[in-house]
N, C-alpha and C. Protein backbone atom coordinates (compact mmCIF):
# COMPACT_ATOMS: atom_id res chain seq x y z
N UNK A 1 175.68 5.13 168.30
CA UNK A 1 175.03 3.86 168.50
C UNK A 1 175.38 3.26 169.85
N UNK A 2 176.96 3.49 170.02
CA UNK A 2 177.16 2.79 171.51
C UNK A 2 176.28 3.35 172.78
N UNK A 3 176.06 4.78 172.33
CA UNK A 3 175.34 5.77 173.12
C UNK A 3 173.65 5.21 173.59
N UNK A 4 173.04 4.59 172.54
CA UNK A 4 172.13 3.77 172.85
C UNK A 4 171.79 2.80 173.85
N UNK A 5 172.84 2.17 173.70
CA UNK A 5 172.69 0.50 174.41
C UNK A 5 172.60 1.29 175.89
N UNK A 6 173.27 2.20 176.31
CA UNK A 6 173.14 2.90 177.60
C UNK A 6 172.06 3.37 178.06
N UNK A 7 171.10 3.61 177.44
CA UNK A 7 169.40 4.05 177.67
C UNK A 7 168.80 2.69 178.65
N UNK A 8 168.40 1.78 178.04
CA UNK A 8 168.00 0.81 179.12
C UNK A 8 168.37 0.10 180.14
N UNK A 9 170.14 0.48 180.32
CA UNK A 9 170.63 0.46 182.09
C UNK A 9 170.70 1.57 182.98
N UNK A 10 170.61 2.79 182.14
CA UNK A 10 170.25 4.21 182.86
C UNK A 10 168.40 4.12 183.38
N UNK A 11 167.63 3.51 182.49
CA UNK A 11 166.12 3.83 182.74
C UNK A 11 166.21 2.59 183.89
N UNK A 12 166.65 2.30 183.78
CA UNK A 12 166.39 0.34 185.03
C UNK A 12 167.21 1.04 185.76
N UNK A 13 168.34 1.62 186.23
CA UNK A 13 168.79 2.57 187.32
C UNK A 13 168.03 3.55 187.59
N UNK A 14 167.47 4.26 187.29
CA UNK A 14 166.27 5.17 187.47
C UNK A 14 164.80 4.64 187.99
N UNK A 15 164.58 3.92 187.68
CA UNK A 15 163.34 3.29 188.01
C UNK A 15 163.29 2.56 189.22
N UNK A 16 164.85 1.55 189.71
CA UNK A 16 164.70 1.40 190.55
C UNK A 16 164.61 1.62 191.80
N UNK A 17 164.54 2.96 192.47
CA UNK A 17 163.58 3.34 193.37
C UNK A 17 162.39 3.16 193.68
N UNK A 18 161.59 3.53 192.46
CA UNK A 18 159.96 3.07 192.78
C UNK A 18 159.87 1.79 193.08
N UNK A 19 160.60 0.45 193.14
CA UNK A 19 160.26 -0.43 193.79
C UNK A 19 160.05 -0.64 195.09
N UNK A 20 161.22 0.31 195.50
CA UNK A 20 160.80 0.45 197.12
C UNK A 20 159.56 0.00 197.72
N UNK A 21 159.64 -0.51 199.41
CA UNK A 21 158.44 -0.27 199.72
C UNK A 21 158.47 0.87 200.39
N UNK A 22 157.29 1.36 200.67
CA UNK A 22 157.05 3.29 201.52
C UNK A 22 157.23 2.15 202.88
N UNK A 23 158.00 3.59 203.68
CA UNK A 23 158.23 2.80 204.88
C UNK A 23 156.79 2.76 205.76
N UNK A 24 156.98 1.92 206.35
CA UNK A 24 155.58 2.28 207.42
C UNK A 24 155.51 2.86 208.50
N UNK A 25 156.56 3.62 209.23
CA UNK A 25 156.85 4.46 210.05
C UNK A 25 157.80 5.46 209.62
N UNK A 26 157.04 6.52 208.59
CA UNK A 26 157.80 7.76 208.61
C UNK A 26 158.37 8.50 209.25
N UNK A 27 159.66 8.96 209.63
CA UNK A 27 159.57 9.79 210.34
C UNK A 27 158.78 10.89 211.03
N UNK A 28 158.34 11.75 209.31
CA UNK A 28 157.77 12.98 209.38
C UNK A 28 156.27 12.64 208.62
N UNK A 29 155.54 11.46 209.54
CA UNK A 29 154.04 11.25 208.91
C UNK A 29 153.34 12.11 209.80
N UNK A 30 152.02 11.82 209.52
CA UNK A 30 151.18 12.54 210.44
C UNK A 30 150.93 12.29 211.97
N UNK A 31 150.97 11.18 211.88
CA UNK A 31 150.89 10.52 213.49
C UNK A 31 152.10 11.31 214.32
N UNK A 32 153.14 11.35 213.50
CA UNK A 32 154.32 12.08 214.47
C UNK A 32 154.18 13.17 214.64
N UNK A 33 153.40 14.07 213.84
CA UNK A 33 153.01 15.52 214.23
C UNK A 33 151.90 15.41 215.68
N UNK A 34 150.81 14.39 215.29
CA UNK A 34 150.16 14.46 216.77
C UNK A 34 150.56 13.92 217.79
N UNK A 35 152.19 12.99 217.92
CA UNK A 35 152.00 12.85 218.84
C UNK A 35 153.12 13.64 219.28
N UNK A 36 153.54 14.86 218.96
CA UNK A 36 154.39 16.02 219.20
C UNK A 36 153.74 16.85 219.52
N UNK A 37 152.53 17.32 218.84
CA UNK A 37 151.55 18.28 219.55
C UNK A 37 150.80 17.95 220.93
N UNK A 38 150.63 16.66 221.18
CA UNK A 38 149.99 16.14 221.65
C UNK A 38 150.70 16.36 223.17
N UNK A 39 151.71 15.45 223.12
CA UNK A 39 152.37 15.98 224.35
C UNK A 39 153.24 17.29 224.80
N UNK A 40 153.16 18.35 223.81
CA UNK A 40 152.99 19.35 223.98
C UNK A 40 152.59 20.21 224.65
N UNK A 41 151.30 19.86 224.32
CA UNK A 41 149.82 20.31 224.45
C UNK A 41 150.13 19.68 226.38
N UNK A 42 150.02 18.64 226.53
CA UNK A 42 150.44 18.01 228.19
C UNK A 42 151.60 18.56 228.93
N UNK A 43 152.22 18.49 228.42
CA UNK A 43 153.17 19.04 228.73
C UNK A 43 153.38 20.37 229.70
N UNK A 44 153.27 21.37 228.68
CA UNK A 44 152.96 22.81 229.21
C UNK A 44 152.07 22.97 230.24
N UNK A 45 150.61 22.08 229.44
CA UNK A 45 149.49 22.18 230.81
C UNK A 45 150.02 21.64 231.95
N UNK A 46 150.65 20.87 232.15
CA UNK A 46 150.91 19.79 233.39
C UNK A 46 151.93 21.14 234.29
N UNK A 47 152.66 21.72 233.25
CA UNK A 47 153.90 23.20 233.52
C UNK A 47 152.62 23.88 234.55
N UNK A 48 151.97 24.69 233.77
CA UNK A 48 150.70 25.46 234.10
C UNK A 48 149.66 25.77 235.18
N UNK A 49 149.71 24.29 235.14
CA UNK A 49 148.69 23.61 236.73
C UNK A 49 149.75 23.88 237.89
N UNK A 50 150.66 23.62 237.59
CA UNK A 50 151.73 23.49 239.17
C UNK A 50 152.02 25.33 239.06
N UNK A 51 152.22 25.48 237.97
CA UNK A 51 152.60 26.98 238.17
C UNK A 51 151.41 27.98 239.02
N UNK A 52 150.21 27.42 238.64
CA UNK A 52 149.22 28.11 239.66
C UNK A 52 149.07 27.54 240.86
N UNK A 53 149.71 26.49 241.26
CA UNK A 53 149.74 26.26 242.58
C UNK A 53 151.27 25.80 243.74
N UNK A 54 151.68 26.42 242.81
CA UNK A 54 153.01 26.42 243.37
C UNK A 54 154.29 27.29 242.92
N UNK A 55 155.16 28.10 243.46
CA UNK A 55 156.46 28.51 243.27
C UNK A 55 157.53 28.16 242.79
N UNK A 56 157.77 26.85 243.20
CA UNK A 56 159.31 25.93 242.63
C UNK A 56 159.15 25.57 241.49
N UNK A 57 160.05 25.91 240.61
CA UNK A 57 159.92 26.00 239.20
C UNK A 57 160.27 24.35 238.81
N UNK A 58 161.14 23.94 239.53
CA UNK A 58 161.29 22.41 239.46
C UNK A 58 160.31 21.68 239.09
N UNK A 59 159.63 21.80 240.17
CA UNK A 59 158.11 20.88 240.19
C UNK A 59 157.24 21.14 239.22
N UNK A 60 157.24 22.13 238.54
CA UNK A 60 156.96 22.77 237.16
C UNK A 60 157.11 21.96 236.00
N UNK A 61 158.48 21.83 236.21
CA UNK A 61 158.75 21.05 234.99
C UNK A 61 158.71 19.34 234.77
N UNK A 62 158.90 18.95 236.55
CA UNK A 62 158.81 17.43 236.62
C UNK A 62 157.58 16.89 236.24
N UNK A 63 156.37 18.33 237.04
CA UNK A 63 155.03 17.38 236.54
C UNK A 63 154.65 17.48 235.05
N UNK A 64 155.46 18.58 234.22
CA UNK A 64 155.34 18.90 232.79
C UNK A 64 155.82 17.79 232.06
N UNK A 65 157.68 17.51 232.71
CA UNK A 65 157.82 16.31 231.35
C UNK A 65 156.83 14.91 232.47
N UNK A 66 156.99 14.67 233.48
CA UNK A 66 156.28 13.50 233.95
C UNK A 66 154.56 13.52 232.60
N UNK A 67 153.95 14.17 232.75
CA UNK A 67 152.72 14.40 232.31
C UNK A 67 152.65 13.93 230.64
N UNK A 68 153.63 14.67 230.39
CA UNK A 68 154.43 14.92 228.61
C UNK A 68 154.49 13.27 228.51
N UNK A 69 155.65 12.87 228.43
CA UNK A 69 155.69 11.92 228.58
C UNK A 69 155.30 10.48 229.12
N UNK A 70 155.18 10.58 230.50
CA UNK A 70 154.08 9.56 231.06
C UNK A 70 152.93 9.77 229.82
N UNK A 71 152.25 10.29 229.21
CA UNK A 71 151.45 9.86 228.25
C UNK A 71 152.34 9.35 227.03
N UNK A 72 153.21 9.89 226.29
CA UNK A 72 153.37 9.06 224.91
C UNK A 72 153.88 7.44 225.45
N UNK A 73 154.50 7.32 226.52
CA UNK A 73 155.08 5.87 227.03
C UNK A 73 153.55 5.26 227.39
N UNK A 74 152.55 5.97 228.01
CA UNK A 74 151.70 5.09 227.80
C UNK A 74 150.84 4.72 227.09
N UNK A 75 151.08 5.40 225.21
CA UNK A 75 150.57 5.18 224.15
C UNK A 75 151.32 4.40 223.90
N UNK A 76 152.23 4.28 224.01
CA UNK A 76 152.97 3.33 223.04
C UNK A 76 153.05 1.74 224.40
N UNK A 77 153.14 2.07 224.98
CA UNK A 77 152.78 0.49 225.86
C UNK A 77 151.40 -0.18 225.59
N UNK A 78 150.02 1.06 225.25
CA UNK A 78 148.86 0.47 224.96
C UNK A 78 148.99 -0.13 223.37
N UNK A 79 150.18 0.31 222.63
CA UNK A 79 150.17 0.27 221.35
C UNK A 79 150.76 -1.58 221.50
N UNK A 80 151.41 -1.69 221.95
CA UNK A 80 152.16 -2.83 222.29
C UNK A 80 151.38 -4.08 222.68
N UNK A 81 150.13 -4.05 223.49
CA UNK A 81 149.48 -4.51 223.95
C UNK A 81 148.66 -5.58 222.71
N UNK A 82 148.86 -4.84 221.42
CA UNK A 82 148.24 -4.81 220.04
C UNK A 82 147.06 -4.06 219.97
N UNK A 83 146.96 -2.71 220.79
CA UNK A 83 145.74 -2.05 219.53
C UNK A 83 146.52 -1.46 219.22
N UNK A 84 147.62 -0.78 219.09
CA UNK A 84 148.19 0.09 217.70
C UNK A 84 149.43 -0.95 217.22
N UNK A 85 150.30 0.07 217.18
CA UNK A 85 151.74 -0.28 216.38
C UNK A 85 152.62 0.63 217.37
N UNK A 86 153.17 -0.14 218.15
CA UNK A 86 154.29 0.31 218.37
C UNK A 86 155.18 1.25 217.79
N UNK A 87 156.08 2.20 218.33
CA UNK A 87 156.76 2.94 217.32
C UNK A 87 158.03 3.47 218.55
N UNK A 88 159.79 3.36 217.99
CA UNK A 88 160.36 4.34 218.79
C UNK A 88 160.24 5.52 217.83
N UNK A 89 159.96 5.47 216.70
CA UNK A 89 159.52 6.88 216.11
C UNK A 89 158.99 7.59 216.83
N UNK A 90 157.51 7.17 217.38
CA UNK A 90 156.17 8.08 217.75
C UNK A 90 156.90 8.33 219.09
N UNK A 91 157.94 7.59 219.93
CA UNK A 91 158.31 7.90 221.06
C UNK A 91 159.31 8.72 221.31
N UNK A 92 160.19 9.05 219.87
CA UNK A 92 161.47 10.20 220.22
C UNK A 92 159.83 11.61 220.08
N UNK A 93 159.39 11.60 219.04
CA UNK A 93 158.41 12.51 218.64
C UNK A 93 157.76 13.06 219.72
N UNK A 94 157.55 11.95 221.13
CA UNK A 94 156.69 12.72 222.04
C UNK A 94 157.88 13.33 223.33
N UNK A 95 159.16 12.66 223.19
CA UNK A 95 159.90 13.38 223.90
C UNK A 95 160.48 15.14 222.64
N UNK A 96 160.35 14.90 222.37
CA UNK A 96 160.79 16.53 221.29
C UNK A 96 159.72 17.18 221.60
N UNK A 97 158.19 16.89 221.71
CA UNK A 97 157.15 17.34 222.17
C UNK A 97 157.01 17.89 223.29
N UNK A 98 157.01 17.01 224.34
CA UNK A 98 157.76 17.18 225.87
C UNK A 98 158.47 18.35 226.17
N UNK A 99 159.56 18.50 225.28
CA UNK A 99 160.53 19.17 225.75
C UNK A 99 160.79 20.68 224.76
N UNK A 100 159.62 20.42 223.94
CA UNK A 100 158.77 21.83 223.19
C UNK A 100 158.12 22.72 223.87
N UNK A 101 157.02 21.59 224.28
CA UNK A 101 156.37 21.95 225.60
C UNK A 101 156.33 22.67 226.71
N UNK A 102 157.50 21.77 227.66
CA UNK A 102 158.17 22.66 228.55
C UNK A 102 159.02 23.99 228.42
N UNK A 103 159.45 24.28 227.43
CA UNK A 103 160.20 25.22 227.19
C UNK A 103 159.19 26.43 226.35
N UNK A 104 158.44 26.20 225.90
CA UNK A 104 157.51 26.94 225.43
C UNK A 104 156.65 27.81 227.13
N UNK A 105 156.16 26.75 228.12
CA UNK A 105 155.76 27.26 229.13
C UNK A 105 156.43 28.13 230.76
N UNK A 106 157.93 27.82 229.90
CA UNK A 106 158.82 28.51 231.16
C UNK A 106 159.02 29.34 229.94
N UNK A 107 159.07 29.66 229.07
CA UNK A 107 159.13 30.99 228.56
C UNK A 107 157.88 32.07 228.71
N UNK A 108 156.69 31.64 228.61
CA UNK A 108 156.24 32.43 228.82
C UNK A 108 155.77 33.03 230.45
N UNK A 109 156.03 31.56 231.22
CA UNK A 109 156.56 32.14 232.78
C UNK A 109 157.17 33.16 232.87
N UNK A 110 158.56 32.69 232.43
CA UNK A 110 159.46 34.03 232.88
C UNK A 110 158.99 35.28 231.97
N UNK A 111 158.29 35.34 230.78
CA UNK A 111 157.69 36.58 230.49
C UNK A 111 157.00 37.61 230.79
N UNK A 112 156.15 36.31 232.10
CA UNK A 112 154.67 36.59 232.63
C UNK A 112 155.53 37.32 233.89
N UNK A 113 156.71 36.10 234.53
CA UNK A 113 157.46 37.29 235.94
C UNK A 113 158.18 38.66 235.54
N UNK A 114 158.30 39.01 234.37
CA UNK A 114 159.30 39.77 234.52
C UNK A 114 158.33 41.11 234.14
């Protein structure tokens, strides 16, 4: 019987989770996947372009993360402005992107030199 009375502070400990609210900036929502692909996607190209017109691998990568980045900072400054939502979420997301990016395109550089 004592075993009883314990059911409805175990179910009210259990339950209370679902009160939660869902956060509104997931880490791992969808928006953070595009804006990881996204500057990615810039990233490398920005790698790419200099790599066909130039040698110094430096400059490779400055205009890669410049490119990479200079875009998610200027999503998220237009976000600020109030048409989106701000996020340092969406902004670590586009530096991990960035730096996916770049390393994805000096790999296959040095694949392509060797």
């Amino acid at each position: 019987m004592k075993g009883l009375a314990l059911v409805p502070l175990v179910a009210c400990l259990l339950d209370s989770g679902s009160s939660r609210a869902a956060d509104p900036d997931p880490w791992f929502g969808r928006d953070k996947a595009l804006h990881f692909t996204a500057t990615a996607a810039l990233a490398s190209g920005g790698y790419g372009a200099v790599a066909a017109v130039d040698g110094d691998r430096r400059w490779r990568f400055v205009t890669g993360a410049t490119v990479g980045l200079g875009a998610g900072i200027a999503k998220e400054a237009l976000d600020a402005t109030g048409a989106g939502d701000p996020s340092w979420r969406d902004l670590t997301w586009d530096a991990i992107g960035t730096a996916t990016g770049l390393a994805l395109a000096a790999l296959i550089d040095w694949l392509w030199a060797t």
